[in-house]
Structure formats: C-alpha cells, structure tokens
Protein backbone atom coordinates (compact mmCIF):
# COMPACT_ATOMS: atom_id res chain seq x y z
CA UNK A 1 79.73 99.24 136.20
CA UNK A 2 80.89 97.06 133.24
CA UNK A 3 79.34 98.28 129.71
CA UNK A 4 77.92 94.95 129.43
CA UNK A 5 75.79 95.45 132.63
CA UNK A 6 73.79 98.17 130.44
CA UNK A 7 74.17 97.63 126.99
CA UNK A 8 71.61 96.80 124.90
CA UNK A 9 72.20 93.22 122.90
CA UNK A 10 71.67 92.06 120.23
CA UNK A 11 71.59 95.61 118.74
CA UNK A 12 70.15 96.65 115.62
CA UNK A 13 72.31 97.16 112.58
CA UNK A 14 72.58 97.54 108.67
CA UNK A 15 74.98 95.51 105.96
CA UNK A 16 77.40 98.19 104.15
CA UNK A 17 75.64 97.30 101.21
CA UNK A 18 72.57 98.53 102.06
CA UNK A 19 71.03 101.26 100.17
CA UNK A 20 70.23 105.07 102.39
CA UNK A 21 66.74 104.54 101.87
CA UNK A 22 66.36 101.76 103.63
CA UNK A 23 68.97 102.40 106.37
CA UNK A 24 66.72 105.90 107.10
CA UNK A 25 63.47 103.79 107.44
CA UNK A 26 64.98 101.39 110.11
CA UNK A 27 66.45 104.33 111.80
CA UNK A 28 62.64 105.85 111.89
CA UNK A 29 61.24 103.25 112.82
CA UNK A 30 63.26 101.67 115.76
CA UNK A 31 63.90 105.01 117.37
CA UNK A 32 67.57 104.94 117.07
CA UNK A 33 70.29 108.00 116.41
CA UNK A 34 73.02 105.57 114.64
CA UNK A 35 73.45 101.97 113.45
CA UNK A 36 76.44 100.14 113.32
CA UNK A 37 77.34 99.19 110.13
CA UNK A 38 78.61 95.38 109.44
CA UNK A 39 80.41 93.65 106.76
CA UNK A 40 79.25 90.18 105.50
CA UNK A 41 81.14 88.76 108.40
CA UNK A 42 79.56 90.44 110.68
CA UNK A 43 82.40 92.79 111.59
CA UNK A 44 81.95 96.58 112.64
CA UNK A 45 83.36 98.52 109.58
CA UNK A 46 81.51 101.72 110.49
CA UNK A 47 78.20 103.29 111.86
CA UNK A 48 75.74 105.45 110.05
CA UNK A 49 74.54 108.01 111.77
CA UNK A 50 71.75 111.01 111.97
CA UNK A 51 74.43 113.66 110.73
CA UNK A 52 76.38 111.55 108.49
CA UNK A 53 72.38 111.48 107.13
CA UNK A 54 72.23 114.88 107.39
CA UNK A 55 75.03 116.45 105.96
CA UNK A 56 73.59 115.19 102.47
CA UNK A 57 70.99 117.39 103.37
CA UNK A 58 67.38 118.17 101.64
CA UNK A 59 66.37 120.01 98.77
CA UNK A 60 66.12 124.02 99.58
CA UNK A 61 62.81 124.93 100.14
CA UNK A 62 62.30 127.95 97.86
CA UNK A 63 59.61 129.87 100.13
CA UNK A 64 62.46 130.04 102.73
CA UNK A 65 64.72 131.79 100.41
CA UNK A 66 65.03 135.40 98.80
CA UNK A 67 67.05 133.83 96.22
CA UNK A 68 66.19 131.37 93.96
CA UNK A 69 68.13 128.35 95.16
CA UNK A 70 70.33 125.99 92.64
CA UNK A 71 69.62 122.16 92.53
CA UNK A 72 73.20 120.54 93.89
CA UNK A 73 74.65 119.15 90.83
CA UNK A 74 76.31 115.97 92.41
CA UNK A 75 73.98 112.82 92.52
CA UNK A 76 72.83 112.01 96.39
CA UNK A 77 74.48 108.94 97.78
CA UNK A 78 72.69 105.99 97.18
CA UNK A 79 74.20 103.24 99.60
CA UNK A 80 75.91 103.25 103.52
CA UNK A 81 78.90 102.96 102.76
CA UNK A 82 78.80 106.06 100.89
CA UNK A 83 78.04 108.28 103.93
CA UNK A 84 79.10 106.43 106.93
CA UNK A 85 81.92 107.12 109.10
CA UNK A 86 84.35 104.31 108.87
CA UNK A 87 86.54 102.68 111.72
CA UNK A 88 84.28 103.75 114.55
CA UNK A 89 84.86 104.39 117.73
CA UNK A 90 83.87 100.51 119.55
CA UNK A 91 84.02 99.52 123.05
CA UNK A 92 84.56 95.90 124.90
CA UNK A 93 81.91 94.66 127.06
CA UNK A 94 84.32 94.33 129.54
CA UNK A 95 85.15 98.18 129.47
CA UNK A 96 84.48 100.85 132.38
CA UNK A 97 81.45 102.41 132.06
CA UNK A 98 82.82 105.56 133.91
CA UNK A 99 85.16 106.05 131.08
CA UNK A 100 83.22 105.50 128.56
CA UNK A 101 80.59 108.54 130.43
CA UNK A 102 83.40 110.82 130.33
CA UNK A 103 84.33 110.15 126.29
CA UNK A 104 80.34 111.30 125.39
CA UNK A 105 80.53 114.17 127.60
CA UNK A 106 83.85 114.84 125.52
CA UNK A 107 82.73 114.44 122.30
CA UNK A 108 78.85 114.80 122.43
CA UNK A 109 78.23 110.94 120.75
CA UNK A 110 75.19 109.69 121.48
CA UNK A 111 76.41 105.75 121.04
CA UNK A 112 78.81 103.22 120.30
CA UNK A 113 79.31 99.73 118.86
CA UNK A 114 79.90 97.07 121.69
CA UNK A 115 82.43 94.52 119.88
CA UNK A 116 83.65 91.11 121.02
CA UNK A 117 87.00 90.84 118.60
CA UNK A 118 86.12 92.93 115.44
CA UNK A 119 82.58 91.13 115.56
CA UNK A 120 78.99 93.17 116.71
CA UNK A 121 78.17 92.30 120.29
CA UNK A 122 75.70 95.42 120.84
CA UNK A 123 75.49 99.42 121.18
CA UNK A 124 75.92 101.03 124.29
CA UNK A 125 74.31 104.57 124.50
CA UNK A 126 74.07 107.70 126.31
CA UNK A 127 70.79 106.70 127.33
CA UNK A 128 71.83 103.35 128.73
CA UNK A 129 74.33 105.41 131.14
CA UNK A 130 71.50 107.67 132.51
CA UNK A 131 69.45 104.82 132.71
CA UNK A 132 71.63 103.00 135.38
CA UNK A 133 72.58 106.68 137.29
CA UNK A 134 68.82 106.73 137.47
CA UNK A 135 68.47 103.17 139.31
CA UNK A 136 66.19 103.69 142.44
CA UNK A 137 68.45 104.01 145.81
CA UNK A 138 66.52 101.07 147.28
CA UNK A 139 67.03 98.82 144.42
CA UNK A 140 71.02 99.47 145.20
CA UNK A 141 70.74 99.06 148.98
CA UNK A 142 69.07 95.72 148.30
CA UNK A 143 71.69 94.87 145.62
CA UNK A 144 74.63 95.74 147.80
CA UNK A 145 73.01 93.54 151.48
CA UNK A 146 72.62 90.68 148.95
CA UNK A 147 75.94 90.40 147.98
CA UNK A 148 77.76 91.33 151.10
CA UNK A 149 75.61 88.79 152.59
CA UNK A 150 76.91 85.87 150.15
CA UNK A 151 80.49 86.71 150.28
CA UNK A 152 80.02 86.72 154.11
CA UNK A 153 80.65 90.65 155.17
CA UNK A 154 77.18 90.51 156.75
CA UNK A 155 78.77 93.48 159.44
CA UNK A 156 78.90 95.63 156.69
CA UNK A 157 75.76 98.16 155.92
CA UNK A 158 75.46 100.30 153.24
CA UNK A 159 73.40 103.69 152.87
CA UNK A 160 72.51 104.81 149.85
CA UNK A 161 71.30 108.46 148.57
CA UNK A 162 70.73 109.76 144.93
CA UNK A 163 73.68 106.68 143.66
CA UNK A 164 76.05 108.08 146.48
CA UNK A 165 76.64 104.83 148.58
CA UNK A 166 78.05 105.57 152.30
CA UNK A 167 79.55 101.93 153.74
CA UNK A 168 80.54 101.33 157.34
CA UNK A 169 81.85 97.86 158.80
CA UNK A 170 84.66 96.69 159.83
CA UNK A 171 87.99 98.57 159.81
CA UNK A 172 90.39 95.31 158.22
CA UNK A 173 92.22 97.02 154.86
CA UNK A 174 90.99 93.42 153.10
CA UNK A 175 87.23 93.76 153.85
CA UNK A 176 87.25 97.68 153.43
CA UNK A 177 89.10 96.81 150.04
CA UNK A 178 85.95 93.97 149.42
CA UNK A 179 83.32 95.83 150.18
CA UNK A 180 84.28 98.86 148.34
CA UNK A 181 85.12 96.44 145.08
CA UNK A 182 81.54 94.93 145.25
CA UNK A 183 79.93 98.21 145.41
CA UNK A 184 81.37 99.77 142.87
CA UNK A 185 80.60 96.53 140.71
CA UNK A 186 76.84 97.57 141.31
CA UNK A 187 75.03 99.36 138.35
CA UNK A 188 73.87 102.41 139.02
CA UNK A 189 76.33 103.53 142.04
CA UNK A 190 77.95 106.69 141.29
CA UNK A 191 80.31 107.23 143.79
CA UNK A 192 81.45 105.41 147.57
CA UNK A 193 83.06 106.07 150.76
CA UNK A 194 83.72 104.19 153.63
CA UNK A 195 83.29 104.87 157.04
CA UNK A 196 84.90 102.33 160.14
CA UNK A 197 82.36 101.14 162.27
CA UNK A 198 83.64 103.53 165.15
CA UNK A 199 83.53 106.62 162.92
C-alpha cells in the first residue's frame, strides 16, 4: 500500500500565526490529535499537537493539593508557533505504508503531514493504517480477480484470510513476480505467499 491509497486529503490545518485558542477549538471540534502547521505559502513548518498543548498545562486545582499551589509566573503562550514542534516528521504520498506502520509503532505518533515538495498534500494517521488492515477479506479477493483479470493472469486465484493473501497459478518467475507485485499493491493486504499450481 502507497500512503496516498489511505490518507486523508485535503487535511485540516492552522497558519503559524494563529493564536492557541483558536488552534484548540479546531482541534475539539474536528476530532483530530495534531494539525499541521503551514506558513503563508502553504508549506509544512511544523504541527501542533495534543502534548505540545499539554505541556503548557492548566492551572493547579487547589482541592487536589495539600499544598497551596503557586500561579506559574511566565505568561502562557499565546500563538502556534510558540508551542509547536518545528520541522516535522512528513511523508510522500508515494511512500510505503509498511514503513511508515513500523515508525508509529517506534515512536508512538499518532500522525503525520503528507507533503508534495515542502507544500501540504494531507495527514496520514494511525487510524488510516488500521483502517486498511481492517478491509473485509472479500473486498480484497474481489480487488485482487479484478486486476489479475485485466492484466490477463486470469489462471491465477487468490485466497484471502484476516489480510493474509495465499496465490496459486502458474509457476513462470515473470507471472509469480506479477501477481505477487499486484497484490501487494492492494490496500489492506498484510502479507502474501505463493503457491505453484501443482503445490
């Protein structure tokens, strides 16, 4: 799978300018973890997320205390680019999903900007990988027949359970090499072997 097979586009995002205030409401309101944060251009220059949020923190609550808890003398931040992580982490839509699953298991992110140069494309998330490990197993199987069918490997049959996609056909190395290629194009196939026909 491609990133741009299960990104979402166009993706919502917030000007560097922007003041907290309004960055948190958009964040509350369209359900989101992070934004990507753009320059007038229209060029990734960071992303804001829930713990770059966070770490300014609230006012103690003094019923939860023993102690009588000191204001924090420092003023709070008043715009994104005060609190956002700059130079993010960005992807291409032309990137491996795969890899991109294995760098949030590493480092527990729940998304990233999609770029197309230095410019927003859209935001690829954890969610959008589970989504398309979730596909149903007949919506694969019918994926896979259609295209094997209109590159003409029509002796090739392909069983699919939980993502795990079993193909037998032919024994050639150029239409074993084919058919694996197209199904591991598919979105939502995890993994693939082949079987010959005889096997």
């Amino acid at each position: 799978m491609l990133v741009r097979e299960i990104m979402t586009s166009p993706a919502y995002s917030v000007p560097e300018g922007a003041s907290l205030e309004a960055a948190m409401r958009m964040m509350a309101t369209v359900r989101v973890t992070s934004l990507p944060v753009v320059d007038d251009g229209g060029c990734v220059v960071g992303i804001l997320s829930e713990a770059d949020l966070l770490q300014e923190g609230l006012e103690p609550d003094p019923r939860a205390h023993m102690r009588l808890v000191l204001s924090p003398s420092k003023p709070l931040p008043a715009t994104v680019a005060e609190v956002m992580t700059a130079r993010p982490y960005t992807v291409r839509e032309e990137d491996d999903v795969a890899e991109l699953a294995r760098t949030f298991a590493r480092t527990g992110w729940k998304s990233v900007p999609v770029v197309r140069g230095q410019g927003l494309l859209g935001v690829v998330s954890r969610s959008d990988v589970i989504r398309a490990m979730a596909r149903p197993d007949s919506e694969i199987a019918e994926e896979i027949a259609s295209a094997f069918g209109e590159v003409g490997l029509k002796a090739w049959h392909a069983d699919v359970c939980a993502g795990v996609v079993h193909i037998t056909g032919t024994a050639t190395d150029r239409e074993r090499a084919a058919a694996t290629s197209i199904v591991q194009s598919v979105r939502g196939v995890r993994r693939v072997s082949v079987l010959d026909s005889g096997t």
